[in-house]
N, C-alpha and C. Protein backbone atom coordinates (compact mmCIF):
# COMPACT_ATOMS: atom_id res chain seq x y z
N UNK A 1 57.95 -74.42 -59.66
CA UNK A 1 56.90 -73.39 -59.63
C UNK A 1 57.30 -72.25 -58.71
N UNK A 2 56.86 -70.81 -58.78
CA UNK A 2 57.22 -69.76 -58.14
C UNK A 2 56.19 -70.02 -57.42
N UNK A 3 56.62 -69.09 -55.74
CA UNK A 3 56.12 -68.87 -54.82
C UNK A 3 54.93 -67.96 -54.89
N UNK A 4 53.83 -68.18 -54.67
CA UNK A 4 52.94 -67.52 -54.99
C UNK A 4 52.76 -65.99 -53.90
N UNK A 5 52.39 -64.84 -54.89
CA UNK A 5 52.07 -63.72 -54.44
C UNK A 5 51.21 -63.60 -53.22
N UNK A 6 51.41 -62.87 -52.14
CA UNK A 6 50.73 -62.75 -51.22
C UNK A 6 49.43 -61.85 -51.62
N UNK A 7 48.20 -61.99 -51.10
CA UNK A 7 47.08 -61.52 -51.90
C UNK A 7 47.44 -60.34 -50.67
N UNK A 8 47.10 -58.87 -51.46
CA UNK A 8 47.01 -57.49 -50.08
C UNK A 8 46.03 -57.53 -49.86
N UNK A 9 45.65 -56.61 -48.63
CA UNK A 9 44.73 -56.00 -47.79
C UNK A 9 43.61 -55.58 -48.87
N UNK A 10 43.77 -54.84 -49.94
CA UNK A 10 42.93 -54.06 -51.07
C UNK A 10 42.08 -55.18 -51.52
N UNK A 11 43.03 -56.60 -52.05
CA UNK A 11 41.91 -57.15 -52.93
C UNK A 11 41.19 -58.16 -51.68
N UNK A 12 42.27 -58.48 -50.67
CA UNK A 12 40.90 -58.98 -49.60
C UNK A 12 39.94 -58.60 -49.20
N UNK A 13 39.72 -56.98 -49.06
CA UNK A 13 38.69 -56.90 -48.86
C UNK A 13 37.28 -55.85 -50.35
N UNK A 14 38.10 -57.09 -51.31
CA UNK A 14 37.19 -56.82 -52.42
C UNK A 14 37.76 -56.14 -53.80
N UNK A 15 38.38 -55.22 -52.98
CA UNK A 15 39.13 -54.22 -54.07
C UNK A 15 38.32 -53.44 -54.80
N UNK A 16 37.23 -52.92 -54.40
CA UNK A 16 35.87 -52.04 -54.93
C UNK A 16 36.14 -50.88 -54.10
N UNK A 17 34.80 -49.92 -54.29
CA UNK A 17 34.46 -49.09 -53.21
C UNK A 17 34.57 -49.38 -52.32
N UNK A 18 34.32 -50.08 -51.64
CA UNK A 18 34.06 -50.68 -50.07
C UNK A 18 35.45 -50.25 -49.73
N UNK A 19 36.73 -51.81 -50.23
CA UNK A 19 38.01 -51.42 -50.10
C UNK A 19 38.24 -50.10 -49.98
N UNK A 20 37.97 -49.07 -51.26
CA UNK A 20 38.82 -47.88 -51.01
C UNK A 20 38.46 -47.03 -50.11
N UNK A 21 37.56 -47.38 -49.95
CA UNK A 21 36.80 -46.43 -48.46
C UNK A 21 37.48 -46.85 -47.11
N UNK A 22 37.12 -48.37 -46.85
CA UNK A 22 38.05 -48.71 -45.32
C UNK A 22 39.31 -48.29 -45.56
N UNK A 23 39.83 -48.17 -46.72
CA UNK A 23 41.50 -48.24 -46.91
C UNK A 23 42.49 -46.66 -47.13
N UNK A 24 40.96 -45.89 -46.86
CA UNK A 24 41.31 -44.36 -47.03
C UNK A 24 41.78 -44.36 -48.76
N UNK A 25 41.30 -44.52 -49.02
CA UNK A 25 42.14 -44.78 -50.72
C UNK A 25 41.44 -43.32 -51.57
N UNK A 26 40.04 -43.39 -51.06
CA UNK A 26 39.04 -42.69 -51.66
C UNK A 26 38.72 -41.95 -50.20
N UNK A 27 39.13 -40.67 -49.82
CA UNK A 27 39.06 -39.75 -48.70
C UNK A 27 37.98 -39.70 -48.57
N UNK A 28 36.73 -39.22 -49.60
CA UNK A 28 35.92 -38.63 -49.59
C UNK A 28 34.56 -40.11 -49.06
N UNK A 29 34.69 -41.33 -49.54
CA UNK A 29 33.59 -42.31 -49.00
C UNK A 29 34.24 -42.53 -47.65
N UNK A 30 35.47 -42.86 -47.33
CA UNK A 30 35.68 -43.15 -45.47
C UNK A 30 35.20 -41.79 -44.74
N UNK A 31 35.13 -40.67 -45.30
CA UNK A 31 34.58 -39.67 -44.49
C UNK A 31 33.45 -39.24 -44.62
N UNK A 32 32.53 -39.84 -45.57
CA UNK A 32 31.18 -40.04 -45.69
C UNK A 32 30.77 -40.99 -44.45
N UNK A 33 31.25 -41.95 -44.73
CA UNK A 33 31.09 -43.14 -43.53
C UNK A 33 31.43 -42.67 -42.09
N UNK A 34 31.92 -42.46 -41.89
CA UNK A 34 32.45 -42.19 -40.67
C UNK A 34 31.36 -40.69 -39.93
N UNK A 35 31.69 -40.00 -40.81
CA UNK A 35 30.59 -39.01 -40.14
C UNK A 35 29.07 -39.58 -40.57
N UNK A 36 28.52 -39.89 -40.74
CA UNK A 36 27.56 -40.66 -41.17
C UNK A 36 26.92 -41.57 -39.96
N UNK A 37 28.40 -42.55 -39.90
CA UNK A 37 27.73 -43.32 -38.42
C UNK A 37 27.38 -42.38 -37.51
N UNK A 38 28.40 -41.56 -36.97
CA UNK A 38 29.16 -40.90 -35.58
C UNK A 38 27.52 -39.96 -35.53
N UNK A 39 26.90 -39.95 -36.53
CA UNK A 39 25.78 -38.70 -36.69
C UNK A 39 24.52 -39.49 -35.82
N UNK A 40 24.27 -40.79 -36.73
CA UNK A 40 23.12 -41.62 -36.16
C UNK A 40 23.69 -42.52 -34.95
N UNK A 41 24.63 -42.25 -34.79
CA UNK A 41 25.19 -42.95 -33.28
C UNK A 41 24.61 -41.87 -32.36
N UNK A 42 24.84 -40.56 -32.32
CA UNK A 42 25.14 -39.49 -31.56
C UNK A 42 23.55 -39.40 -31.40
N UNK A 43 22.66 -39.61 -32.64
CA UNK A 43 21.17 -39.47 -32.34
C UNK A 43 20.47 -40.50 -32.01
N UNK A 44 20.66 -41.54 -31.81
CA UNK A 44 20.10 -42.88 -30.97
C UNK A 44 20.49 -43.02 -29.87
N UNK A 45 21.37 -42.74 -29.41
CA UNK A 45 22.46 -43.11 -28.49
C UNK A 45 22.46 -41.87 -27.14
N UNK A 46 22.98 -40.58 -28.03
CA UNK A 46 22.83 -39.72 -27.01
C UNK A 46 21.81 -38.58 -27.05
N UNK A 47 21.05 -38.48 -27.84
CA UNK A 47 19.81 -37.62 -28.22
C UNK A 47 18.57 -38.50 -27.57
N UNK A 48 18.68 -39.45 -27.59
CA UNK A 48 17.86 -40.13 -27.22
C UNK A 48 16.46 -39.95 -28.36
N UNK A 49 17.03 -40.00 -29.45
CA UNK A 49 16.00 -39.88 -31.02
C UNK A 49 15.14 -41.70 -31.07
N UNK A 50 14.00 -42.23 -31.46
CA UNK A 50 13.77 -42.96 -31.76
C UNK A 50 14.11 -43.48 -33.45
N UNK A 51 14.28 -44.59 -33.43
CA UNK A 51 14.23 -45.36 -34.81
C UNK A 51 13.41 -45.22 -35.60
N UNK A 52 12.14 -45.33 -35.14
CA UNK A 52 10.78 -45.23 -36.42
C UNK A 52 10.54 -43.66 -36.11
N UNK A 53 10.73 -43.01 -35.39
CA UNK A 53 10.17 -41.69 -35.54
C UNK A 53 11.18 -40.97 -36.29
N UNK A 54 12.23 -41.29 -36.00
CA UNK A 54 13.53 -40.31 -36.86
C UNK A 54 13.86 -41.33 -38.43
N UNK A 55 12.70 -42.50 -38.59
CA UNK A 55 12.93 -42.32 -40.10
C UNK A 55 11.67 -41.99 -41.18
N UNK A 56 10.61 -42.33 -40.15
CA UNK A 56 9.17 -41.12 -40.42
C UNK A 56 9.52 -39.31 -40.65
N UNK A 57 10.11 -39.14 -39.73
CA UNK A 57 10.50 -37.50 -40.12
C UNK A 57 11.27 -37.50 -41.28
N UNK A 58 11.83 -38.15 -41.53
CA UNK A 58 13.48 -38.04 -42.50
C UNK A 58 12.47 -38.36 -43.87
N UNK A 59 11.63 -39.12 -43.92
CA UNK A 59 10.74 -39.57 -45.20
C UNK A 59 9.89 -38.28 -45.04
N UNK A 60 9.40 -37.77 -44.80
CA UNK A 60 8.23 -36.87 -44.59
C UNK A 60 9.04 -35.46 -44.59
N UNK A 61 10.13 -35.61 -44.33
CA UNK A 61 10.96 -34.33 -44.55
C UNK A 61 11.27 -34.17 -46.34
N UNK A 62 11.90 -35.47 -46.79
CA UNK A 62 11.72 -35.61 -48.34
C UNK A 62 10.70 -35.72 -49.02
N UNK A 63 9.35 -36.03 -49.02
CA UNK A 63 8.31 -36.02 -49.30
C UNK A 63 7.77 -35.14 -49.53
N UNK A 64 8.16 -33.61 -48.56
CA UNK A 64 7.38 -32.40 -48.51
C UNK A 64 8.73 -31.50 -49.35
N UNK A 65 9.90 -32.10 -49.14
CA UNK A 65 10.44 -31.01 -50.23
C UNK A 65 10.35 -31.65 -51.46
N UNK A 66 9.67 -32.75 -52.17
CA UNK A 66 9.97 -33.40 -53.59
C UNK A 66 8.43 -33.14 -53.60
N UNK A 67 7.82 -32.92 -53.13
CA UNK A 67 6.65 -32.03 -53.53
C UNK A 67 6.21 -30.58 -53.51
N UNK A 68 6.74 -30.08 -52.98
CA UNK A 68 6.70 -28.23 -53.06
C UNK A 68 8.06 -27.73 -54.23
N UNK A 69 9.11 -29.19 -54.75
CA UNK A 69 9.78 -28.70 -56.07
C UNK A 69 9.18 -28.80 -56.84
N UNK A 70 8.30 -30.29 -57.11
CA UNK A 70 7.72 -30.28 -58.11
C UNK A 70 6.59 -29.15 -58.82
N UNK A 71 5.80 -29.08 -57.68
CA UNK A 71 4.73 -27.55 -57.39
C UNK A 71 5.32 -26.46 -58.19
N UNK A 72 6.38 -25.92 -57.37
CA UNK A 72 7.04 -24.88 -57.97
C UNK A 72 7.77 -25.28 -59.31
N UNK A 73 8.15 -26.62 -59.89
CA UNK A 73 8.64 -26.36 -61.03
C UNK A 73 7.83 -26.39 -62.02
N UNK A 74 6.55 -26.64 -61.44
CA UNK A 74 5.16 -26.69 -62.87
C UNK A 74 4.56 -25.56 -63.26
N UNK A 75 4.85 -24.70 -62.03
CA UNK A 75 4.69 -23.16 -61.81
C UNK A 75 5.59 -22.49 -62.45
N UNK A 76 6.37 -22.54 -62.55
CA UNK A 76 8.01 -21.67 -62.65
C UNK A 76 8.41 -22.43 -64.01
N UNK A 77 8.19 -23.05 -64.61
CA UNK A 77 8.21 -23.67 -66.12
C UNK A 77 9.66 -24.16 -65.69
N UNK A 78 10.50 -25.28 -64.55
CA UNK A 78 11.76 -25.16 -64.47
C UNK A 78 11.73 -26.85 -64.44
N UNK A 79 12.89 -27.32 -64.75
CA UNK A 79 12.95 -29.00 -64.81
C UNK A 79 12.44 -29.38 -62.99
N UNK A 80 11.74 -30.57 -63.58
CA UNK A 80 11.46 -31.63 -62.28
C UNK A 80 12.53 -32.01 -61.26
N UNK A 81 12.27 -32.59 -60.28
CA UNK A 81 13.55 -33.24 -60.15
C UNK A 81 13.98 -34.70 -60.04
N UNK A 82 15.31 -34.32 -60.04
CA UNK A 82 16.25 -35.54 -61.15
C UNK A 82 15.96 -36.56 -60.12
N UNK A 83 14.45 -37.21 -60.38
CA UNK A 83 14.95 -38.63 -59.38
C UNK A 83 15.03 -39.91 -60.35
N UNK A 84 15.72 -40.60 -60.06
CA UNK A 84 16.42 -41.74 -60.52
C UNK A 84 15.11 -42.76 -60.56
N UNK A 85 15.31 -43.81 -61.94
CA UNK A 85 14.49 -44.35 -61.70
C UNK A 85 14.10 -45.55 -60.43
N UNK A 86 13.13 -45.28 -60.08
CA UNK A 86 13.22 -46.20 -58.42
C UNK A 86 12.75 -47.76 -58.69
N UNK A 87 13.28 -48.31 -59.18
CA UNK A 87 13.41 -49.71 -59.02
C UNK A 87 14.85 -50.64 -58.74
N UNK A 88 14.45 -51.37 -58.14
CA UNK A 88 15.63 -52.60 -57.70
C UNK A 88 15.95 -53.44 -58.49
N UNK A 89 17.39 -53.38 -59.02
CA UNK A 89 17.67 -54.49 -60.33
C UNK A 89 17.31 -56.24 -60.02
N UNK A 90 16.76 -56.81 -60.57
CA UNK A 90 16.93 -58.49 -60.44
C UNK A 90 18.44 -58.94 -59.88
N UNK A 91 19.39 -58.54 -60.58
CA UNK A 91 20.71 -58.58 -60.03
C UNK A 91 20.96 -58.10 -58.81
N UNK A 92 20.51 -57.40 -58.10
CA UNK A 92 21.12 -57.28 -57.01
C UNK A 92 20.25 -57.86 -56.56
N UNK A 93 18.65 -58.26 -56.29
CA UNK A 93 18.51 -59.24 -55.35
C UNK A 93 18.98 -60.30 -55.16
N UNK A 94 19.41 -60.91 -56.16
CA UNK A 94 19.89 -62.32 -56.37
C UNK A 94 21.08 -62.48 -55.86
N UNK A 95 21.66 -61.10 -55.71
CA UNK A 95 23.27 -61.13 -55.82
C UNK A 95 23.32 -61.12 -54.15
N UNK A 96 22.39 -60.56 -53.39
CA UNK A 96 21.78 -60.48 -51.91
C UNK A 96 21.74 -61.98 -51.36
N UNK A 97 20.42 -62.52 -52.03
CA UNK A 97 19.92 -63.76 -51.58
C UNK A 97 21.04 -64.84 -51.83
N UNK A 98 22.03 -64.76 -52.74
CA UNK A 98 22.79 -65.68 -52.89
C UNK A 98 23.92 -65.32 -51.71
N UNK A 99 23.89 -64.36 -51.24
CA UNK A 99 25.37 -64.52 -50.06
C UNK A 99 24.56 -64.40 -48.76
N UNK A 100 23.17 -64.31 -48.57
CA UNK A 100 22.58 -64.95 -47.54
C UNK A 100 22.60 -66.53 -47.30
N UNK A 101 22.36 -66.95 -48.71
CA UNK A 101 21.92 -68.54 -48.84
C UNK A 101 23.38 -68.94 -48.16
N UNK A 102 24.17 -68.76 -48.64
CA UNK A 102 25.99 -69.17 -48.36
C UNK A 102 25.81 -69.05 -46.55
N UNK A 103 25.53 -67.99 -46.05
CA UNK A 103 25.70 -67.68 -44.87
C UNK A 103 24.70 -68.87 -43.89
N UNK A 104 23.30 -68.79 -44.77
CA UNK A 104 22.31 -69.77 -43.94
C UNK A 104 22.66 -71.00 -44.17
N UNK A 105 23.52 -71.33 -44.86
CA UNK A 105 23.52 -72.77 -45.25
C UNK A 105 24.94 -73.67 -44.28
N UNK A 106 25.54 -71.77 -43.85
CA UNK A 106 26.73 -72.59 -43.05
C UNK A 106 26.10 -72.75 -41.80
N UNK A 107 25.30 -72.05 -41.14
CA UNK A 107 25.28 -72.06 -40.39
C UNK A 107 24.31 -73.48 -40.04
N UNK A 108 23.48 -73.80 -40.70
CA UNK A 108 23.16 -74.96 -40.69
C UNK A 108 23.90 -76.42 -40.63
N UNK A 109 24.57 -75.81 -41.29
CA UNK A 109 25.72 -77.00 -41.35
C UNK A 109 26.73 -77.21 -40.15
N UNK A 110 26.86 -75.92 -39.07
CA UNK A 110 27.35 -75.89 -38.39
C UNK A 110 26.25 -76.22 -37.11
N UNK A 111 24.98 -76.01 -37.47
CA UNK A 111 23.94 -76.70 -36.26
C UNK A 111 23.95 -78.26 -36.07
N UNK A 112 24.22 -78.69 -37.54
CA UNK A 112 24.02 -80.36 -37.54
C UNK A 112 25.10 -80.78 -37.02
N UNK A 113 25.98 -80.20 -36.99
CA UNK A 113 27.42 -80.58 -36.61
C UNK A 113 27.38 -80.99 -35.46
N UNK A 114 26.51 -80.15 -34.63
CA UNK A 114 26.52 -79.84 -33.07
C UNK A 114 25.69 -80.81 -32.65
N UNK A 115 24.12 -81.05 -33.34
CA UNK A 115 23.47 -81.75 -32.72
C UNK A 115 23.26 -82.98 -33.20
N UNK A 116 23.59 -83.23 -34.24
CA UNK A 116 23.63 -84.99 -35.23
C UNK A 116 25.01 -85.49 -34.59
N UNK A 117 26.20 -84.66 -35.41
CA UNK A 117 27.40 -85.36 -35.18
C UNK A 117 27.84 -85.37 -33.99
N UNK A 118 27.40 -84.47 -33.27
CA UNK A 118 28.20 -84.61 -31.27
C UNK A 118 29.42 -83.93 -31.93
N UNK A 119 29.51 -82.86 -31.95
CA UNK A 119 31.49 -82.55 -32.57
C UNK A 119 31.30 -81.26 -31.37
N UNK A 120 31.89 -82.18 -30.64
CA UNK A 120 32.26 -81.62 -28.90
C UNK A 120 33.22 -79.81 -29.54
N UNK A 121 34.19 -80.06 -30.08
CA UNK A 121 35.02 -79.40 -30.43
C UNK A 121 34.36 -77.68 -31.00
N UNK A 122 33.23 -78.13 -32.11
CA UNK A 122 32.52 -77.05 -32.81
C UNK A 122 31.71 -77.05 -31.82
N UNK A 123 31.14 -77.40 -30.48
CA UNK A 123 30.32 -76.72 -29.91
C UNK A 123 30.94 -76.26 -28.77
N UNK A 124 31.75 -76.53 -28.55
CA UNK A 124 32.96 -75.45 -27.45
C UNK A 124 33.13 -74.06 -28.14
N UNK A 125 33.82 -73.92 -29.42
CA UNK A 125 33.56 -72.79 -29.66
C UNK A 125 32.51 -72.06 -30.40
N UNK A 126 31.61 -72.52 -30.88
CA UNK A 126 30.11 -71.67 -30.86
C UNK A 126 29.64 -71.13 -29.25
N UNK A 127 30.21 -71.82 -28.33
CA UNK A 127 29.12 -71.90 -27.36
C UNK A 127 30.18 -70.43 -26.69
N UNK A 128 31.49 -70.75 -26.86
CA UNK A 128 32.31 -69.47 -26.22
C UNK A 128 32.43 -68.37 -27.08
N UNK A 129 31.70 -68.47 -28.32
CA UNK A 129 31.65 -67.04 -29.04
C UNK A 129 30.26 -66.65 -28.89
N UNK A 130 29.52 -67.36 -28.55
CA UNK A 130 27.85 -66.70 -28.27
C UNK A 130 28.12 -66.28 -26.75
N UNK A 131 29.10 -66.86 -25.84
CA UNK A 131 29.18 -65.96 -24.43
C UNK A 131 29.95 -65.03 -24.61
N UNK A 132 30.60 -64.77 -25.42
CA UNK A 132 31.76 -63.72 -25.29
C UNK A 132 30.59 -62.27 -26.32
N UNK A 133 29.80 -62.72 -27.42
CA UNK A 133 28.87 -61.70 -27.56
C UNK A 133 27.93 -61.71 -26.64
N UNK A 134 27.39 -62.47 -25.83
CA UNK A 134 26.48 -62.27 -24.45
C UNK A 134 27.15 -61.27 -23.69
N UNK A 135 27.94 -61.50 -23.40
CA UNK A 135 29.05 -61.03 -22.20
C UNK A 135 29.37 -59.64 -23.00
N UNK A 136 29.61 -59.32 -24.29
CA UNK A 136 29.67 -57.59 -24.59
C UNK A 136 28.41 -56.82 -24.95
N UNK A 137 27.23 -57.92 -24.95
CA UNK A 137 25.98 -56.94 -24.83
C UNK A 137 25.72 -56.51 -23.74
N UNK A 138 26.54 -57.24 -22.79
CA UNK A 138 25.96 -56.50 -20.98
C UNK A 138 26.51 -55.28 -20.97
N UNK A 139 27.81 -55.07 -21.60
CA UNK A 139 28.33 -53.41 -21.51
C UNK A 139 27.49 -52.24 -22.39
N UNK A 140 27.59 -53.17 -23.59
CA UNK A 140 27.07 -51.90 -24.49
C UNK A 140 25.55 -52.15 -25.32
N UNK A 141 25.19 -51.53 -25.86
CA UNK A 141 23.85 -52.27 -27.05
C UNK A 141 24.20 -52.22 -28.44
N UNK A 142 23.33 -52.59 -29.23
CA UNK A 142 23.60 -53.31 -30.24
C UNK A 142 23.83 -52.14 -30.97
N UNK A 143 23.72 -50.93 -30.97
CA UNK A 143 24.02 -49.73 -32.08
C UNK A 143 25.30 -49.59 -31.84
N UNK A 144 25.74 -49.51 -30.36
CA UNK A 144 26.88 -48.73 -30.01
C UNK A 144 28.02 -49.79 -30.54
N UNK A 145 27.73 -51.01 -30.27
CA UNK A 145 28.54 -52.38 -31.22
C UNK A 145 29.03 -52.03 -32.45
N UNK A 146 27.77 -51.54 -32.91
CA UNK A 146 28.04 -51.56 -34.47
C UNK A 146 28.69 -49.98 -34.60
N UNK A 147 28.83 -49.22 -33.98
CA UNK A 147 29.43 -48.09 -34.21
C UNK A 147 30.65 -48.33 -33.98
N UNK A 148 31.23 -49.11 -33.08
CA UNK A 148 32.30 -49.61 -32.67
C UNK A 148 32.87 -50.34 -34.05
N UNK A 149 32.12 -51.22 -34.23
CA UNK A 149 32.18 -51.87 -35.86
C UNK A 149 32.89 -51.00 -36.56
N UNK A 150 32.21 -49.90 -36.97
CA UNK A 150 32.61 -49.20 -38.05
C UNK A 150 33.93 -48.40 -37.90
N UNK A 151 34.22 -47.77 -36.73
CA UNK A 151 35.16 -47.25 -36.19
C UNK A 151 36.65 -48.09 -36.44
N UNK A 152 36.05 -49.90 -36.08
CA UNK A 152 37.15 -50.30 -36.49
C UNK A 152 37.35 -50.91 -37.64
N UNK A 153 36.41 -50.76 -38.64
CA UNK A 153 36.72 -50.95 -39.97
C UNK A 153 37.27 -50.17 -40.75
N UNK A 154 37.26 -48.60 -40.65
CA UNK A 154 37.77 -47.75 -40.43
C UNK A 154 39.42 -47.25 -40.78
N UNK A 155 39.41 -47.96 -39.38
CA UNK A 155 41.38 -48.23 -38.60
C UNK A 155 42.32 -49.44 -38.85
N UNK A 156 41.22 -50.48 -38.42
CA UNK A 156 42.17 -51.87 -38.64
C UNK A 156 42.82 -52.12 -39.79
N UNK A 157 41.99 -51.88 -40.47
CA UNK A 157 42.32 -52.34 -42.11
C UNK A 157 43.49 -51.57 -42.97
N UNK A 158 43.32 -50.37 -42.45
CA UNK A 158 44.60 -49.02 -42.82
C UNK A 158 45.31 -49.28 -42.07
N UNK A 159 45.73 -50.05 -40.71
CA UNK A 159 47.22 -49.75 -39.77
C UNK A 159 47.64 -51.39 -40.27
N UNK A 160 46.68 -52.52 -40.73
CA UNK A 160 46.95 -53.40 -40.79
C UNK A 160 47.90 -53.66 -42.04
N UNK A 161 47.58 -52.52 -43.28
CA UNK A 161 48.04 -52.53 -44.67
C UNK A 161 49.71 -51.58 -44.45
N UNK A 162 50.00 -50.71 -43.14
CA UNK A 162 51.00 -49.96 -43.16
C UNK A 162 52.09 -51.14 -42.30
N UNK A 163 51.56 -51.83 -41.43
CA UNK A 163 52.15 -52.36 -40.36
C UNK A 163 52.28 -54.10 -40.62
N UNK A 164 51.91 -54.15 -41.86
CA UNK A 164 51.27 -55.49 -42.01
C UNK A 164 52.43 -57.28 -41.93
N UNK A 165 53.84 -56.55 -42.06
CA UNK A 165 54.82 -57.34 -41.86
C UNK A 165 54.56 -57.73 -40.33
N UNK A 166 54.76 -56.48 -39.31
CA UNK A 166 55.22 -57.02 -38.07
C UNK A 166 53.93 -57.27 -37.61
N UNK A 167 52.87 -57.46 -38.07
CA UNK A 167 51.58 -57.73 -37.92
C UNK A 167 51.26 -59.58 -37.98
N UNK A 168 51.80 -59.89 -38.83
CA UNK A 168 51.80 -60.75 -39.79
C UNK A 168 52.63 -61.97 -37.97
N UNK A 169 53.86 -61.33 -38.30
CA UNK A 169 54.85 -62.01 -37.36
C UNK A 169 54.31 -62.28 -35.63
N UNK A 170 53.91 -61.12 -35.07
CA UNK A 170 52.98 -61.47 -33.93
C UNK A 170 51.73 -62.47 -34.04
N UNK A 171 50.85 -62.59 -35.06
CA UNK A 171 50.12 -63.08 -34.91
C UNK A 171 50.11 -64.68 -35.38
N UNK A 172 51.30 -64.99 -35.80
CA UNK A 172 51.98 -66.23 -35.82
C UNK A 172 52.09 -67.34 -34.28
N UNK A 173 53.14 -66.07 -33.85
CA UNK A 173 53.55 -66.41 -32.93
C UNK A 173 52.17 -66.41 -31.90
N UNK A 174 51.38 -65.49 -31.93
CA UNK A 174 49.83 -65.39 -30.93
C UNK A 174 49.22 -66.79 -31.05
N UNK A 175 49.11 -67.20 -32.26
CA UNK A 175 48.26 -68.10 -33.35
C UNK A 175 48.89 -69.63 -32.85
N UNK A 176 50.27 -69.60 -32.32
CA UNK A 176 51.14 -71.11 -32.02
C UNK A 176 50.52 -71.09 -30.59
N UNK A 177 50.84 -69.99 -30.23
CA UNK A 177 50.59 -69.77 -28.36
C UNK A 177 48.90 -70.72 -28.38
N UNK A 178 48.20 -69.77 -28.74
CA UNK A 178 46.32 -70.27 -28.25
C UNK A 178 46.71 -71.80 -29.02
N UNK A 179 46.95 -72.34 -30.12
CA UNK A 179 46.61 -73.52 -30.43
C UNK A 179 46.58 -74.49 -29.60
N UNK A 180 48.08 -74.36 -28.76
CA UNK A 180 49.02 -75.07 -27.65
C UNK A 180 48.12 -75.48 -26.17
N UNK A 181 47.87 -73.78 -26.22
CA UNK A 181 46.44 -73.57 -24.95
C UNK A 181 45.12 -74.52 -25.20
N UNK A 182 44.88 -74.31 -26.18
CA UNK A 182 43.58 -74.89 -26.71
C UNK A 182 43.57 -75.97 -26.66
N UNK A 183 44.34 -76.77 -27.28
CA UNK A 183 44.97 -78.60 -27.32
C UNK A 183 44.90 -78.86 -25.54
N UNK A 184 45.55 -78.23 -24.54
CA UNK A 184 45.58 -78.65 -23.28
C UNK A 184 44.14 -78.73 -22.97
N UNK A 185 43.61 -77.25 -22.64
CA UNK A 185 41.87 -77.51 -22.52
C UNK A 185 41.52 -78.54 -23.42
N UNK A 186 41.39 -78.71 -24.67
CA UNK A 186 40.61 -79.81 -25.44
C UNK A 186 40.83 -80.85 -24.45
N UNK A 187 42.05 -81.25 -24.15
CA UNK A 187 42.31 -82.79 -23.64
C UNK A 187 41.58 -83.18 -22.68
N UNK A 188 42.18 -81.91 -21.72
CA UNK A 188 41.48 -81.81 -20.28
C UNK A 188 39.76 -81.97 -19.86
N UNK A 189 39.19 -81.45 -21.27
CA UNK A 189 37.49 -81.76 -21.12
C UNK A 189 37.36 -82.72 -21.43
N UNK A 190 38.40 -83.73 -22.84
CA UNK A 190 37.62 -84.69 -23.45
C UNK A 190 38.31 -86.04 -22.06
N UNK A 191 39.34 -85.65 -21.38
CA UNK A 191 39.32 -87.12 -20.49
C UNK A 191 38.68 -86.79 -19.42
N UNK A 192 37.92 -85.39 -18.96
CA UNK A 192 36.85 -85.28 -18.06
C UNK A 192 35.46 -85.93 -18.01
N UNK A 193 35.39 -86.33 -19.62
CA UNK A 193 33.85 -86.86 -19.91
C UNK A 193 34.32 -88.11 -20.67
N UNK A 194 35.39 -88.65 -21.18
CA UNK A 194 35.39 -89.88 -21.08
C UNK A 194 35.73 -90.58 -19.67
N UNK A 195 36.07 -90.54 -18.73
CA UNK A 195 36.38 -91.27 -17.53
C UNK A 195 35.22 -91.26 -16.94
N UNK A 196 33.92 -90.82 -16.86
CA UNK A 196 32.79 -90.98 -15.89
C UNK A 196 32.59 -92.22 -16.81
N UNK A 197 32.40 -91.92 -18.39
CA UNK A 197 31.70 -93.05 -19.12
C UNK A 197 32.63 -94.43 -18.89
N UNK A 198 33.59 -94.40 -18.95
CA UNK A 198 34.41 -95.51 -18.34
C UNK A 198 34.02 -96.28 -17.55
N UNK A 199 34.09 -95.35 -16.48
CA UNK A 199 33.53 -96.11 -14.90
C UNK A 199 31.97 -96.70 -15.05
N UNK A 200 31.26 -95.82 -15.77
CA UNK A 200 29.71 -96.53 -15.99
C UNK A 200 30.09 -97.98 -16.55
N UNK A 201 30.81 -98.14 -17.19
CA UNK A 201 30.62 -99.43 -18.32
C UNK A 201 31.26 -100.00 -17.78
N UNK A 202 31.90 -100.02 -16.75
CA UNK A 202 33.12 -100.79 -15.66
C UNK A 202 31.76 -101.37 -14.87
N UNK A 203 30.99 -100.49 -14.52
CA UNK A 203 30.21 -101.01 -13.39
C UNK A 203 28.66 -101.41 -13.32
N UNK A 204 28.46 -102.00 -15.55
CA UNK A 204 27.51 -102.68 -15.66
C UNK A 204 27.84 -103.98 -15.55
């Protein structure tokens, strides 16, 4: 059998719009996006704009111009305007709720893990990725995160698709390093908490 094709950057991350946008493929949606965030970053963040008031204005700003067109186009004998019909397909809710369900169902599965099975291991690292997002909400808040987000969805994904050999090779070698690390800590906690239990059962 031949060696199978390495899947790229494009179809990992979908190979749709989305892709061609993080991937600069399509200029015009990564620079939609990008100025887009940088806009409602700049007005939450450093305008000091509220959330419900700046999307009350933004509705009420469209509201009063899709009603003074219509006005004037009943007046002025000129077409309506072109709004789309406003309903939500069945398909896309479903298509929603089904990659929520996936998401809620791991995570469940990853709660029982923790508190039925005792899997010391999965709750070491849940417990050091909920401090390590504890620990970056003390710097920043949750918009500026996600602006950060986008910034590096952005970048990563385009330097990762140009650079992606010697990319590939460091993170091998990164990937042997932490395992190595990790295995020592593992050991080191699990004969920290088996030796008390030892000594208990030594000294019933």
């Amino acid at each position: 059998m031949g060696k199978s094709r390495p899947i790229s950057v494009h179809q990992a991350l979908g190979g749709g719009a989305v892709a061609d946008a993080l991937l600069w493929r399509k200029w015009c949606g990564g620079l939609i996006l990008l100025c887009s965030s940088t806009i409602i970053w700049f007005l939450f963040e450093r305008a000091g704009y509220n959330l419900l008031s700046f999307v009350a204005n933004v509705l009420l700003l469209l509201v009063v111009i899709l009603f003074f067109w219509a006005k004037s186009a009943s007046l002025l004998n000129r077409p309506l305007p072109p709004l789309p019909d406003l309903e939500i397909p069945e398909e896309s809710v479903l298509r929603v709720a089904d990659a929520a369900r996936v998401w809620i169902n791991h995570a469940l599965v990853v709660a029982h893990d923790i508190a039925v099975g005792q899997n010391l291991k999965l709750f070491l690292q849940v417990a050091l990725g909920l401090w390590v997002i504890s620990y970056l909400g003390g710097f920043f808040n949750f918009l500026t995160l996600v602006y950060m987000g986008v910034l590096l969805s952005l970048s990563v994904p385009l330097l990762y698709e140009k650079y992606q050999d010697q990319v590939d090779e460091k993170m091998i070698v990164a990937c042997k390093i932490i395992q190595t690390q990790y295995r020592k800590i593992d050991d080191n906690v699990l004969t920290k908490i088996t030796i008390p239990l030892n000594k208990d059962k030594k000294t019933q």
